[in-house]
C-alpha atoms as a PDB file:
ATOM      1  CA  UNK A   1      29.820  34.627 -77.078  1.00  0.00           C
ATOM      2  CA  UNK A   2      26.616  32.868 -78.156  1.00  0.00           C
ATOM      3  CA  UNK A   3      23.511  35.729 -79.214  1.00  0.00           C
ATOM      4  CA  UNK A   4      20.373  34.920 -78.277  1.00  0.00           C
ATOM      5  CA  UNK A   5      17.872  36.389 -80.161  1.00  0.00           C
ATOM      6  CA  UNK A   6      15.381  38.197 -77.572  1.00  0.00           C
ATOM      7  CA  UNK A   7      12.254  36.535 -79.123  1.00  0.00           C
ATOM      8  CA  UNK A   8      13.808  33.075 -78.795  1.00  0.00           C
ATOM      9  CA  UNK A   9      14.832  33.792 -75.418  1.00  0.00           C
ATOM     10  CA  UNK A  10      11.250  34.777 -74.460  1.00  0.00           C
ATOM     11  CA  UNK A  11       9.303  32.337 -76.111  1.00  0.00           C
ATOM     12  CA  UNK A  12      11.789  29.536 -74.669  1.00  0.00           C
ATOM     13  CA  UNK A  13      11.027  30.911 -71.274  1.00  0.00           C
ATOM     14  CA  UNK A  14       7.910  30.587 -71.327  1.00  0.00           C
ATOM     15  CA  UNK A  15       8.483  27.000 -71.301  1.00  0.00           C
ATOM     16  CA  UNK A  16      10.789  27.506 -67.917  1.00  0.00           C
ATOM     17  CA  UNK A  17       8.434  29.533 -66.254  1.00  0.00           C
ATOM     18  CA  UNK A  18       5.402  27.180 -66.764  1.00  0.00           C
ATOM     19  CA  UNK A  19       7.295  24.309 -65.320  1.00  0.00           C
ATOM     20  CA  UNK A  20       9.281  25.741 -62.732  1.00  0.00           C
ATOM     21  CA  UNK A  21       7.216  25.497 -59.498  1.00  0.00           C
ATOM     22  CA  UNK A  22       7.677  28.803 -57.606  1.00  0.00           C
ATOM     23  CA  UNK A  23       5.945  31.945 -59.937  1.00  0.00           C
ATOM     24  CA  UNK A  24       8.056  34.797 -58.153  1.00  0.00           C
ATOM     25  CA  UNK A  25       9.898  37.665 -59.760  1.00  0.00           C
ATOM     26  CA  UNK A  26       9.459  36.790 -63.754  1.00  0.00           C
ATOM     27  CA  UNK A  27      11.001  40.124 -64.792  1.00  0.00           C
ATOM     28  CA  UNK A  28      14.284  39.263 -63.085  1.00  0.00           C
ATOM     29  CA  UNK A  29      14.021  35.617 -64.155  1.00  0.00           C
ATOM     30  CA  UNK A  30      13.409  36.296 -67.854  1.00  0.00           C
ATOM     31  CA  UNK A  31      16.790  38.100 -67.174  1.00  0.00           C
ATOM     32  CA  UNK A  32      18.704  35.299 -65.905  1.00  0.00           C
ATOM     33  CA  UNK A  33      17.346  33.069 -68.393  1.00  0.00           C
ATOM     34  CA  UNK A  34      18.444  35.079 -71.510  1.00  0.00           C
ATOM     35  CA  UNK A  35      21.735  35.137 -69.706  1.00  0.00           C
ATOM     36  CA  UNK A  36      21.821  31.685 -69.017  1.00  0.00           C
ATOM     37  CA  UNK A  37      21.575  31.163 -72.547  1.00  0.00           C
ATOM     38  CA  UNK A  38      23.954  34.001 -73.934  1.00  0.00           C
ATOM     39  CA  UNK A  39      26.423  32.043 -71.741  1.00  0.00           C
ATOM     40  CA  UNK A  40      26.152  28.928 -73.667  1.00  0.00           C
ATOM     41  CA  UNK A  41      23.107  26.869 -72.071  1.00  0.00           C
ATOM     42  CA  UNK A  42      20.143  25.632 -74.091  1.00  0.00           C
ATOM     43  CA  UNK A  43      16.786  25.372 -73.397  1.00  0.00           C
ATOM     44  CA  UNK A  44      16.897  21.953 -73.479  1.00  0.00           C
ATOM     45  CA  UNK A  45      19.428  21.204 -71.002  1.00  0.00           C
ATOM     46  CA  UNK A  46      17.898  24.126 -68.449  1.00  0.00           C
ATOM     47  CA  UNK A  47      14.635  22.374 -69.044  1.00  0.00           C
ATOM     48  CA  UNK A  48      15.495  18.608 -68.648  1.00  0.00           C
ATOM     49  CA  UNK A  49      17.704  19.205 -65.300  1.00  0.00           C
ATOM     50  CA  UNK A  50      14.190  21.181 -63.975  1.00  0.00           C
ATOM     51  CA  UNK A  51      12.293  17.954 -64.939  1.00  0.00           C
ATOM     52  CA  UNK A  52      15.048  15.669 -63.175  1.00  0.00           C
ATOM     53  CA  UNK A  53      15.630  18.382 -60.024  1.00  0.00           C
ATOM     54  CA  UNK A  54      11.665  17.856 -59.783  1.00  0.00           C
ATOM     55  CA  UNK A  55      11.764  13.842 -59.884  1.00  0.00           C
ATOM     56  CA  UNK A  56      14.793  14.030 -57.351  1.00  0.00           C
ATOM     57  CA  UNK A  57      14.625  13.227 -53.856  1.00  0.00           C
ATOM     58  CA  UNK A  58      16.243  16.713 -53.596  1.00  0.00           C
ATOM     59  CA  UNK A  59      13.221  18.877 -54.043  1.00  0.00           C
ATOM     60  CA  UNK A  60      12.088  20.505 -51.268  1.00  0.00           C
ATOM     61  CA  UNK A  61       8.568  19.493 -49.197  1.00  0.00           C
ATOM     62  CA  UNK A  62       8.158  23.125 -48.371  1.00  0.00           C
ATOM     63  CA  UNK A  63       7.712  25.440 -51.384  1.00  0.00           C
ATOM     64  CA  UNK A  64       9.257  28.236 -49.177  1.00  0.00           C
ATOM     65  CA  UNK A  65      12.618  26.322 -49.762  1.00  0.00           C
ATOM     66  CA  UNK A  66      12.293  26.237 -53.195  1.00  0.00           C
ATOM     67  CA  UNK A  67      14.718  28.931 -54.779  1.00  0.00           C
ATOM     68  CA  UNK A  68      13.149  31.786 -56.539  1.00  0.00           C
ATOM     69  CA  UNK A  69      13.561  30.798 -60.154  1.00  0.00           C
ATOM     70  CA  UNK A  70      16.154  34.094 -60.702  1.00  0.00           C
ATOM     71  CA  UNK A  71      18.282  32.256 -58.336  1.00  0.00           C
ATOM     72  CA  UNK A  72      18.215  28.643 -59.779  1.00  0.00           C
ATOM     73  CA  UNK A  73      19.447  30.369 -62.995  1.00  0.00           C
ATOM     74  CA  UNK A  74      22.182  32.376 -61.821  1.00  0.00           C
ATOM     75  CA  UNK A  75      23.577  29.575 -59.532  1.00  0.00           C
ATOM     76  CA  UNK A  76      23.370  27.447 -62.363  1.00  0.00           C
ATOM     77  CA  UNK A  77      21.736  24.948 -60.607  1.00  0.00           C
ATOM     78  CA  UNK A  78      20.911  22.982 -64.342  1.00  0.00           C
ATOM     79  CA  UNK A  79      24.359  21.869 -64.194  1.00  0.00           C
ATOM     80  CA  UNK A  80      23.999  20.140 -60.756  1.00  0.00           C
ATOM     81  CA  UNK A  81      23.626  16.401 -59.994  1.00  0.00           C
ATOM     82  CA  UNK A  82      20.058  15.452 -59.715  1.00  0.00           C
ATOM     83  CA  UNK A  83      19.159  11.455 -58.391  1.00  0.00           C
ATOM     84  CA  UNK A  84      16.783  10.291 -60.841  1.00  0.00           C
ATOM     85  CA  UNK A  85      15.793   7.606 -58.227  1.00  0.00           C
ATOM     86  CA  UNK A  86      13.505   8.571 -55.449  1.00  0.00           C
ATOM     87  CA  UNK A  87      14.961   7.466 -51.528  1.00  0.00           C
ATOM     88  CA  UNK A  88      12.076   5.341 -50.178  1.00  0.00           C
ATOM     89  CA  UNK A  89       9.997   8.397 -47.742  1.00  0.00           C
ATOM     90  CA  UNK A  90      10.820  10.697 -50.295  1.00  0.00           C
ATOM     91  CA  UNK A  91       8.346  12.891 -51.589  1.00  0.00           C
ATOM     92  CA  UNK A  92       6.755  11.584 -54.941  1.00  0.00           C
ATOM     93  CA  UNK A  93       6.195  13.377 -58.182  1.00  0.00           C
ATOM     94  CA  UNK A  94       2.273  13.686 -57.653  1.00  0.00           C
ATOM     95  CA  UNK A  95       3.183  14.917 -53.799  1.00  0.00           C
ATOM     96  CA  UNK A  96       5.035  17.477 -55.741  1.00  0.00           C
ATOM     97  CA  UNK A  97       2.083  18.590 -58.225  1.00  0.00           C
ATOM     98  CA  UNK A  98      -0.418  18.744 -55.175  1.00  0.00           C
ATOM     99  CA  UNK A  99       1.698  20.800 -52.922  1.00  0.00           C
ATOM    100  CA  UNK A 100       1.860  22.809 -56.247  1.00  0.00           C
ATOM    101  CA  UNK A 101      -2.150  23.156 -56.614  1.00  0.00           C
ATOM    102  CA  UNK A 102      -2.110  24.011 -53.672  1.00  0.00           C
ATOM    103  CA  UNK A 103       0.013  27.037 -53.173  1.00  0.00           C
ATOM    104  CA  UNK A 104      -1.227  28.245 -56.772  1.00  0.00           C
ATOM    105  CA  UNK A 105      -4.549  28.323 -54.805  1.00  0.00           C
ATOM    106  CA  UNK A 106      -3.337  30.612 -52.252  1.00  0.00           C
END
């Protein structure tokens, strides 16, 4: 099994939690993401299939459909199939970001 030192597991997920769009639960998420990394993911990978899932045509309009960030780790959602491609309709990258602002504002 792969040993994640704690401090490179935190400072790492700092870098998930900043991008990842929904802020609930870090505790439990800092959790899942030492795990996730214990089991043999990287950073890197967890990080880039965020950055794709975000681009997708697969993230949700609603932010109350986007998991909690606990559960996108533990269902290890990085290893899924993201569209890199946007459907025409689709929400856009900057929709994305202002629906963000938005519900940060809240």
């Amino acid at each position: 099994m792969n040993v994640v030192p704690i401090r490179q597991a935190e400072s790492t997920f700092a870098d998930f939690w900043k991008a990842y769009p929904r802020k609930v639960a870090k505790k439990a998420a800092l959790k899942a993401w030492t795990r996730a990394l214990r089991e043999g993911a990287t950073p890197e990978a967890i990080l880039d299939a965020l950055a794709r899932w975000r681009r997708s045509g697969q993230f949700p309009t609603d932010m109350q459909y986007v998991p909690h960030p606990t559960t996108w780790l533990n269902q290890g959602r990085w290893e899924d199939e993201y569209d890199e491609a946007l459907p025409s309709g689709r929400v856009t990258a900057a929709d994305i970001e202002a629906r963000m602002q938005k519900h940060e504002t809240r």
